[in-house]
Protein backbone atom coordinates (compact mmCIF):
# COMPACT_ATOMS: atom_id res chain seq x y z
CA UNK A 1 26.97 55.60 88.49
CA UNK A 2 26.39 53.59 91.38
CA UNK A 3 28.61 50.29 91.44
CA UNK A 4 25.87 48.09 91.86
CA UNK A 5 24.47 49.36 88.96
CA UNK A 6 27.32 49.09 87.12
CA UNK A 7 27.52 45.18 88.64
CA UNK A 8 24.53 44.45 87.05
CA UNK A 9 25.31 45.68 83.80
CA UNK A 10 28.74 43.72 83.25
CA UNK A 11 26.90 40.59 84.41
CA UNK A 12 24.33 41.61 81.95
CA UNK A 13 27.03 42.38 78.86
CA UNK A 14 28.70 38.64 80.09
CA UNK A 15 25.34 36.99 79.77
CA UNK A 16 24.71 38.35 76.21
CA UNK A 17 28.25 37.85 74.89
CA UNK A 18 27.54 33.85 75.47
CA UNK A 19 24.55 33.02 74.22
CA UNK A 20 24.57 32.84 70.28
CA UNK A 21 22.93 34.57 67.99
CA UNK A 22 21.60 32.80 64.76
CA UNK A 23 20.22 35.17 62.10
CA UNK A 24 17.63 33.49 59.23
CA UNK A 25 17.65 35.09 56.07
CA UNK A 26 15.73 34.58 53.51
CA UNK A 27 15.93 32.51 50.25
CA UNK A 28 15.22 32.93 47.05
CA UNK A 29 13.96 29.41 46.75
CA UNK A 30 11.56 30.05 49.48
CA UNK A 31 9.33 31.90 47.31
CA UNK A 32 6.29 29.84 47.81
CA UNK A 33 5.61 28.59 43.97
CA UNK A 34 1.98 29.18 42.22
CA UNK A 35 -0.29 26.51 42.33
CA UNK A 36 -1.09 25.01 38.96
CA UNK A 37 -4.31 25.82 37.67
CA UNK A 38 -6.84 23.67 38.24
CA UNK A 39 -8.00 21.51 34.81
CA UNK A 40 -11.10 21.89 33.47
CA UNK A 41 -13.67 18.95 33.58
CA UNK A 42 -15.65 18.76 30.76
CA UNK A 43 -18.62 16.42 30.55
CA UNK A 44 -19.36 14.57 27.88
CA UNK A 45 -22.44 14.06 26.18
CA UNK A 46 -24.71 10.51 25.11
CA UNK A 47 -23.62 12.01 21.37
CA UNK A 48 -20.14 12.21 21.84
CA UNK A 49 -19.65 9.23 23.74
CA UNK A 50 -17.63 6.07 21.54
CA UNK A 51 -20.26 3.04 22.63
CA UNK A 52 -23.14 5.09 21.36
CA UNK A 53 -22.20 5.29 17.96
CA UNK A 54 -24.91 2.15 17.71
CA UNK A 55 -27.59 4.61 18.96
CA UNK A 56 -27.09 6.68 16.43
CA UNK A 57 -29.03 5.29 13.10
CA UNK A 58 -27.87 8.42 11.04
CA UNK A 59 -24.33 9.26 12.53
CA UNK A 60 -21.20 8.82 10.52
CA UNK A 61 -19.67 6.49 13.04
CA UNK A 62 -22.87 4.08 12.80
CA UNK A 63 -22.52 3.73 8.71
CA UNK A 64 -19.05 3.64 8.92
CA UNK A 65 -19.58 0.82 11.11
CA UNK A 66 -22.05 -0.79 8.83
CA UNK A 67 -19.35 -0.35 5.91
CA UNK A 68 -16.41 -2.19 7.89
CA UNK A 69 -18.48 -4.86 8.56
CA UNK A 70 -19.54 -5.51 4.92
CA UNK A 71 -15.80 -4.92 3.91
CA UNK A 72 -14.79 -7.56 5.96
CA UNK A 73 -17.39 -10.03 5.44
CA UNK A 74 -16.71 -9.79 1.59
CA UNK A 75 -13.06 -10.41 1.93
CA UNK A 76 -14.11 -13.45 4.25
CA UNK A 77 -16.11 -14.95 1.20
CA UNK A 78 -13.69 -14.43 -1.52
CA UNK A 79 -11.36 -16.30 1.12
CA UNK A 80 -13.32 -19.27 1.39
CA UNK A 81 -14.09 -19.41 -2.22
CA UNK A 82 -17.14 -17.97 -2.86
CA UNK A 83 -17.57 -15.87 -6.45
CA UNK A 84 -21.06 -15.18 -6.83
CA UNK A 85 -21.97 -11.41 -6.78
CA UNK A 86 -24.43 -10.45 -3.66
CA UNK A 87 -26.99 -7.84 -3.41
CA UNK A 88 -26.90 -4.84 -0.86
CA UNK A 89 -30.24 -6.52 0.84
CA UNK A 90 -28.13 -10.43 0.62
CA UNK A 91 -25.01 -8.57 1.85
CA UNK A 92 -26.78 -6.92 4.86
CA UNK A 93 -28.95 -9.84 5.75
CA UNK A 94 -25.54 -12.57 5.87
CA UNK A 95 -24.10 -9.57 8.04
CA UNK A 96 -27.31 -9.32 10.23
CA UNK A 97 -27.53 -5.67 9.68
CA UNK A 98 -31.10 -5.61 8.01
CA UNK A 99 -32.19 -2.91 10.54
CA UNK A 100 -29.76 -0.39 8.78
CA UNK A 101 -31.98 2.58 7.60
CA UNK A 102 -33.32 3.73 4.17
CA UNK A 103 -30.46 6.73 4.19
CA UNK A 104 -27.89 4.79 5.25
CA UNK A 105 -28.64 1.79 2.14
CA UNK A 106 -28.81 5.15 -0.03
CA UNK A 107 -25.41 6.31 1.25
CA UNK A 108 -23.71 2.47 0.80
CA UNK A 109 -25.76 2.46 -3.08
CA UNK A 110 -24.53 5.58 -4.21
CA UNK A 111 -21.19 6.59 -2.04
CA UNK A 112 -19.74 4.41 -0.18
CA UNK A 113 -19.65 0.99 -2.09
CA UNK A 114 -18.66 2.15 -5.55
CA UNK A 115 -15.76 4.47 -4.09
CA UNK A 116 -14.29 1.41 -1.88
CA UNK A 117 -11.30 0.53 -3.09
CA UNK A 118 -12.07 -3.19 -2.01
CA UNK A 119 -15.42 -3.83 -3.37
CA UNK A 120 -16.27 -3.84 -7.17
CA UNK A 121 -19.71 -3.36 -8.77
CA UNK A 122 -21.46 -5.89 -11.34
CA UNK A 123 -24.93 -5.73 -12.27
CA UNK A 124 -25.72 -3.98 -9.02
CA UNK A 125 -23.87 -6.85 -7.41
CA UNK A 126 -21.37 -6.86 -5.36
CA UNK A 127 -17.77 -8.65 -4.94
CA UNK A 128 -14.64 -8.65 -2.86
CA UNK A 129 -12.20 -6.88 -5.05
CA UNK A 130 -8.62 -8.39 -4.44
CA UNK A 131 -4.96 -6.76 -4.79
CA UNK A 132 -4.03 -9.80 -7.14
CA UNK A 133 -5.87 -11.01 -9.93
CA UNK A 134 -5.47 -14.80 -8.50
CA UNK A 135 -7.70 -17.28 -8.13
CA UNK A 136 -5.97 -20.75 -7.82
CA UNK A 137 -2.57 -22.60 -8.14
CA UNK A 138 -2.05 -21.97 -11.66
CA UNK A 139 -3.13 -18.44 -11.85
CA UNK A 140 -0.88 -18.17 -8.83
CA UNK A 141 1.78 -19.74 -10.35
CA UNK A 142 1.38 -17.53 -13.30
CA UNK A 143 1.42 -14.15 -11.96
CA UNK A 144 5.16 -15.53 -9.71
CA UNK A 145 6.22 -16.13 -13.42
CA UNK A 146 5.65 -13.07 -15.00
CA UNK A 147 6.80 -11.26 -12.60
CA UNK A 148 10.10 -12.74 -12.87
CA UNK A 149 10.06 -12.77 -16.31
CA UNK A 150 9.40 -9.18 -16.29
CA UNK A 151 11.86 -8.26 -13.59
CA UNK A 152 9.21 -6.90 -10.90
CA UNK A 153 10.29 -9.23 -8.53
CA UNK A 154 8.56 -10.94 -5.99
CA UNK A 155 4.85 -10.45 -4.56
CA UNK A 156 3.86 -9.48 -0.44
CA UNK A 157 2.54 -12.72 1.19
CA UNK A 158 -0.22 -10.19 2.37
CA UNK A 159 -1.45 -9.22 -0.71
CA UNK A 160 -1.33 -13.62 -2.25
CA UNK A 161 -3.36 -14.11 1.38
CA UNK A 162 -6.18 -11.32 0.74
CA UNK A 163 -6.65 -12.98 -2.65
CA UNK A 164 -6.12 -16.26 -3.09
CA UNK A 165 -8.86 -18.51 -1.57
CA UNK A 166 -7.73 -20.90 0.31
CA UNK A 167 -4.21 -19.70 0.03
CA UNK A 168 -2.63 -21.96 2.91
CA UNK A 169 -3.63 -25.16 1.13
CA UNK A 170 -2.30 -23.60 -2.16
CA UNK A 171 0.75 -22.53 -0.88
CA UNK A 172 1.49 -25.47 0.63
CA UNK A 173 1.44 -27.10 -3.03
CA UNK A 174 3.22 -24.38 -4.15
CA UNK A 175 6.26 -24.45 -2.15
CA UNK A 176 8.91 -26.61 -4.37
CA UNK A 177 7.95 -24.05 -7.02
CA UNK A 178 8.20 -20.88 -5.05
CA UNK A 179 10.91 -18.80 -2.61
CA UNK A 180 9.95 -17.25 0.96
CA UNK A 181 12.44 -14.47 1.69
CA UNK A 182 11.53 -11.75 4.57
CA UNK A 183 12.00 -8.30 4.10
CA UNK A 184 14.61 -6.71 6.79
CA UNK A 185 13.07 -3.86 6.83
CA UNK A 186 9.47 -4.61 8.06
CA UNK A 187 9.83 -8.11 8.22
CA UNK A 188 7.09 -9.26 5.81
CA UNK A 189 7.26 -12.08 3.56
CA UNK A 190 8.08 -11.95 -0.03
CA UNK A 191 7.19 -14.83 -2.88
CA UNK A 192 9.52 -15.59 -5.68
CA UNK A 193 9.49 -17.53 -8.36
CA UNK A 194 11.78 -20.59 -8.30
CA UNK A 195 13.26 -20.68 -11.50
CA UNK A 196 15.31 -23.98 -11.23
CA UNK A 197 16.94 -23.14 -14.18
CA UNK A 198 19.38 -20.94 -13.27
CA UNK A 199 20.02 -22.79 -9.43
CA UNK A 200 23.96 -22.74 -8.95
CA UNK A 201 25.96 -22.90 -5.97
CA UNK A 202 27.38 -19.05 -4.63
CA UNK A 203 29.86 -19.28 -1.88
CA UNK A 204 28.91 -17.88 1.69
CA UNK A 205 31.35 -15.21 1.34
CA UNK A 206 30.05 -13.56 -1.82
CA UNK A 207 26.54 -13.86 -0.35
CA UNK A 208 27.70 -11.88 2.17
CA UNK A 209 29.29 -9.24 0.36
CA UNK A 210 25.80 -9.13 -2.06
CA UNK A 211 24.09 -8.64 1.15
CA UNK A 212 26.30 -5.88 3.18
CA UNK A 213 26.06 -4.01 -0.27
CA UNK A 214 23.76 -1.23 -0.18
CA UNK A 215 22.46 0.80 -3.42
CA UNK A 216 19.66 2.54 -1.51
CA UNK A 217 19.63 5.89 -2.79
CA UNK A 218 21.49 5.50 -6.20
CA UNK A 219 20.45 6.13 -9.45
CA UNK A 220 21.12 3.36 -12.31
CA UNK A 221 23.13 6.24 -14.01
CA UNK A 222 25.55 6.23 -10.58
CA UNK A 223 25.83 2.20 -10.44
CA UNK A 224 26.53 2.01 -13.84
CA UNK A 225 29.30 4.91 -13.77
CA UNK A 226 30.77 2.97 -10.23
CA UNK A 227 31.02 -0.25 -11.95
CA UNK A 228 32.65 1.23 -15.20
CA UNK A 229 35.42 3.36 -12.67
CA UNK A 230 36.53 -0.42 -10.98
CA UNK A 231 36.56 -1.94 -15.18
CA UNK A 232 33.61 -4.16 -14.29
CA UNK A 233 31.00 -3.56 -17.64
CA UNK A 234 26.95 -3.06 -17.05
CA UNK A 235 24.87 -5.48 -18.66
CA UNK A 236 23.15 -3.92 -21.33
CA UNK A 237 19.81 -4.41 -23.11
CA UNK A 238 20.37 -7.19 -25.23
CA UNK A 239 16.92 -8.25 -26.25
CA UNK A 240 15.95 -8.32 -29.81
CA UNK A 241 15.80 -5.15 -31.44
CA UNK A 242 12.43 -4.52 -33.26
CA UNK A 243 12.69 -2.12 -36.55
CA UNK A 244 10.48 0.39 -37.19
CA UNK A 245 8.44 -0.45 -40.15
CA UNK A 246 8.67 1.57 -43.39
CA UNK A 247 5.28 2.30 -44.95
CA UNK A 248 5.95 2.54 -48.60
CA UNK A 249 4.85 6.13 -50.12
CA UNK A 250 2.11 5.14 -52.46
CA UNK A 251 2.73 6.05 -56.21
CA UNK A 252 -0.24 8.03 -57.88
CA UNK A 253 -2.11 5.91 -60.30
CA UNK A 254 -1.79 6.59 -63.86
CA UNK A 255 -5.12 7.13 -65.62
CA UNK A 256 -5.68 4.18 -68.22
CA UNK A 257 -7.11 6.02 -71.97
CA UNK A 258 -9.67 4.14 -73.49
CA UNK A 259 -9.01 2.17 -76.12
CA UNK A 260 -12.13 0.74 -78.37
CA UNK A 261 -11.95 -2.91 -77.97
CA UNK A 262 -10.36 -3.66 -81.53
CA UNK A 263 -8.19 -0.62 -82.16
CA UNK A 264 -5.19 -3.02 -80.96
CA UNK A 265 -6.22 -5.84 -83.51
CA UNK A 266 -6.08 -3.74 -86.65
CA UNK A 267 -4.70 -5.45 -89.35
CA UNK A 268 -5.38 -8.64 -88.12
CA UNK A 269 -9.15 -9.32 -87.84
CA UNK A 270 -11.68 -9.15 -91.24
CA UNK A 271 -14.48 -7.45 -91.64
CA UNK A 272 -17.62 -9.97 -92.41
CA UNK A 273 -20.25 -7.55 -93.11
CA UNK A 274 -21.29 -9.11 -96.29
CA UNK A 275 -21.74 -12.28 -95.07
């Protein structure tokens, strides 16, 4: 080979030797990813759209409407006080909803009215029909009593405000006679009866203890078989005990004989025939 040639190649081999090489391989993670699919657009029609329910005179949304609104406007009435039955045509007319159609006063008449739990019939009337049979501060008073009496406890502050009219005057009168304690749970407001009666002092630490003591989940059976394991003895029913009453088994009666009227008498009276 001719040394020049051979020059040239060296020089060459020298060249390549110092310049660096950088080879790219590729990554798994530079698989290009799918594109998500595209979502569909769907348009909606004047039927299905929520603000045209009004359009609608014999859609379900439209006398559903018409319903709420007479639900609520009867409520408002027995609220304020007012007893007197209305008419569907007095009812629709103080709820400026006289346009409502023939089918949808014949669905209100026959369906939807008599089947609402808050709204009874009478005469063909209607009324708001409340949780609570209450309709001032005795009745109110009442109904705290018996329940107390009876052991059910107190009553929701929603339910005494959906039917008493007037109920924040009345409550207001109310309130020496009457406790407010709020439920942990949901944090409504329950009514109890004050009974003064039994008011005695109970120290903050037994409070306490009453109150961190939780029966949720227990059967009267398991209380009363817990309290009888630490000595401590269940009060018992000690009401007055009511005895069955005894009908009497009724003896057969005894056939009388007949007796002429002066068999018993022989001996005694006279006989006067010749007189």
């Amino acid at each position: 080979m001719d040394r020049s040639l051979m020059r040239d190649r060296d020089a060459f081999l020298k060249r390549a030797m110092a310049t660096p090489s950088v080879e790219v391989k590729k990554r798994r993670n530079d698989v290009p990813m799918p594109e998500p699919p595209k979502k569909k657009v769907t348009k909606t029609t004047p039927s299905n759209d929520a603000g045209s329910y009004k359009s609608m005179s014999g859609g379900s949304q439209y006398k559903f409407g018409v319903l709420t609104r007479i639900v609520r406007h009867m409520k408002t009435r027995h609220q304020d006080g007012e007893t007197h039955p209305l008419s569907l045509e007095e009812i629709l007319d103080e709820t400026n909803q006289l346009n409502a159609g023939p089918k949808v006063k014949q669905w209100l008449i026959t369906e939807a009215l008599p089947n609402n739990p808050k709204i009874q019939e009478i005469d063909s009337k209607y009324l708001f029909k409340p949780p609570l049979p209450v309709r001032d501060r005795k009745s109110m008073l009442k109904l705290l009593r018996q329940h107390d009496m009876k052991g059910h406890g107190g009553v929701l502050l929603d339910d005494i405000q959906e039917s008493l009219p007037h109920c924040d005057k009345t409550m207001k009168m109310l309130d020496s006679e009457i406790l407010r304690i709020t439920r942990q749970t949901d944090k409504k407001q329950i009514i109890f009866y004050h009974d003064k009666g039994i008011n005695f002092p109970v120290e903050k630490e037994f409070q306490q203890l009453w109150r961190n003591t939780s029966v949720d989940g227990l059967q009267d059976d398991n209380i009363e078989e817990y309290l009888n394991k630490q000595g401590i003895k269940s009060m018992q029913d000690t009401g007055p005990k009511i005895k069955p009453i005894r009908r009497k088994a009724k003896k057969g009666r005894q056939r009388a004989t007949k007796i002429s009227d002066n068999e018993h008498m022989q001996g005694v009276l006279q006989i006067y025939d010749d007189v």
